[in-house]
Protein backbone atom coordinates (compact mmCIF):
# COMPACT_ATOMS: atom_id res chain seq x y z
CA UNK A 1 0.00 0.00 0.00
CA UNK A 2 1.60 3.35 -0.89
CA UNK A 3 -0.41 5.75 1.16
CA UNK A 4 -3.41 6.61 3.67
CA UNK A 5 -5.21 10.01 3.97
CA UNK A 6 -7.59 10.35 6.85
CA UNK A 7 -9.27 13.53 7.21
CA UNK A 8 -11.39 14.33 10.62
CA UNK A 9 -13.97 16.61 10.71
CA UNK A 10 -16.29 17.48 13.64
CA UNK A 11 -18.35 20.49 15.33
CA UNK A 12 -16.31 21.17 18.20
CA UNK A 13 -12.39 21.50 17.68
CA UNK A 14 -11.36 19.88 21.57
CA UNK A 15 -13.63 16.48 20.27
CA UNK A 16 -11.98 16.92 17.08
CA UNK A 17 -8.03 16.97 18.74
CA UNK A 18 -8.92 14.50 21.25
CA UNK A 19 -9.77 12.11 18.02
CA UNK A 20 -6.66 13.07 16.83
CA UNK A 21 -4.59 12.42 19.67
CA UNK A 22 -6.53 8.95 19.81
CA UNK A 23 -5.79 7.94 16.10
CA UNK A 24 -1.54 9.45 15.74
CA UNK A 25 -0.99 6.56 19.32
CA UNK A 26 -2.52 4.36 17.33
CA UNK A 27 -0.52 4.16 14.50
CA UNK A 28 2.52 4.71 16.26
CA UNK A 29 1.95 1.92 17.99
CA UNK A 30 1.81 -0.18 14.94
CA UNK A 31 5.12 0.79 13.95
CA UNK A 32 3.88 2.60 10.38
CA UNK A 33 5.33 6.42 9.76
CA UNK A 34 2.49 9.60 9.56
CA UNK A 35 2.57 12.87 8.63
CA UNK A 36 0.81 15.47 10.40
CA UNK A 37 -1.58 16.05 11.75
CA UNK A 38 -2.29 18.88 9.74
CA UNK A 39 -5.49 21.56 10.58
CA UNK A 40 -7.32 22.59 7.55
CA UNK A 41 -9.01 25.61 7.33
CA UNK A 42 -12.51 25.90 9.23
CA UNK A 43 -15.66 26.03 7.12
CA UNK A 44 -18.34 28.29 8.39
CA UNK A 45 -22.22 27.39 7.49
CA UNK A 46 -24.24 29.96 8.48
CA UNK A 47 -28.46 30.45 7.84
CA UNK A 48 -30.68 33.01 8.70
CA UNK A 49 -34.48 32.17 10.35
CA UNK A 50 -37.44 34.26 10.86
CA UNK A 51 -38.23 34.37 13.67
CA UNK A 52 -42.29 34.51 13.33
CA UNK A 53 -43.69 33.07 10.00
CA UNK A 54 -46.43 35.82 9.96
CA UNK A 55 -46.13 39.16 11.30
CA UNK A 56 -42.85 40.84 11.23
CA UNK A 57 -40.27 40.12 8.68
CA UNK A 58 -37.38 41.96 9.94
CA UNK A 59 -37.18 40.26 13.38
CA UNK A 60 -34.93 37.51 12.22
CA UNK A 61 -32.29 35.11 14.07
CA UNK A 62 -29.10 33.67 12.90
CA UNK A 63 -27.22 30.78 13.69
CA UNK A 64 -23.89 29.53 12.72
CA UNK A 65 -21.89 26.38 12.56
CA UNK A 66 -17.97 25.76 12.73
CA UNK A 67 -16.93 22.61 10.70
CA UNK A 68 -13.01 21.79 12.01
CA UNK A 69 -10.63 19.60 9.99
CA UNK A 70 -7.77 17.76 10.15
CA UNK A 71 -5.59 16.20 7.85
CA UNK A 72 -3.08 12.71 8.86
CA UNK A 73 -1.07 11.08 5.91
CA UNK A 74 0.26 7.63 7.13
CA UNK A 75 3.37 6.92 4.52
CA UNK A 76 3.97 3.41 5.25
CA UNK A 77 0.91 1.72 6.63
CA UNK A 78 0.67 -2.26 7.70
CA UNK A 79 -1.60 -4.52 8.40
CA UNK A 80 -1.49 -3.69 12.29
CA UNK A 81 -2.45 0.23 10.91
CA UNK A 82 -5.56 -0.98 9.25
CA UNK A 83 -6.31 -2.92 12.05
CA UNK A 84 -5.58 -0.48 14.44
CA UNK A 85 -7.34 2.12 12.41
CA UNK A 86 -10.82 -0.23 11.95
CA UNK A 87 -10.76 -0.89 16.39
CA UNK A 88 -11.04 2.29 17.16
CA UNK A 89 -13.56 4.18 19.61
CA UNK A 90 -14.52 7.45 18.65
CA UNK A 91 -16.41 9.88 20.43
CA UNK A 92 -19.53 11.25 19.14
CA UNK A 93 -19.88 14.00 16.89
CA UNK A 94 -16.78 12.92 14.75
CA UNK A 95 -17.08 11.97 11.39
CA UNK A 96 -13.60 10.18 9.67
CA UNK A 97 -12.95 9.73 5.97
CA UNK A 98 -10.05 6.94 4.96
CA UNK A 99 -8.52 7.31 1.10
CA UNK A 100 -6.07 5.44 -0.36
CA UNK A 101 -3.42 7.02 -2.65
């Protein structure tokens, strides 16, 4: 296998590094070599709501919502990787995305 990118994304940034923390033990346990991890920038989603449907459209309320990445590269992963990789608790709120390259 040449190479693994993982890339983390989550709400709240401590989750997020804690995640982070969890996954770059693991695979230095295993023995296999990593780059990073590296923070990507942080996507903002923000949406405006009225706030009553009928009587007054000005009175409106707006919410927003910080998306954190980050970015590992694992250079020489092994079997013990994957399997270390697949074992893995994470908490809530943490969504991870595995390529191979």
């Amino acid at each position: 296998m040449p190479k693994l990118r993982i890339k983390i994304k989550g709400i709240d940034a401590k989750v997020v590094d804690s995640a982070v923390q969890q996954i770059v033990s693991a695979i230095l346990k295993s023995g296999a070599k990593l780059s990073g991890p590296v923070p990507l920038p942080t996507k903002t989603r923000r949406w405006v709501v009225l706030r009553s449907p009928h009587v007054d459209a000005r009175s409106k309320e707006a919410f927003e919502m910080k998306i954190h990445k980050r970015l590992i590269d694992i250079l020489e992963p092994t079997s013990k990787t994957i399997d270390a990789l697949t074992k893995l608790q994470l908490p809530a709120g943490v969504e991870l995305e595995i390529k191979q390259q």
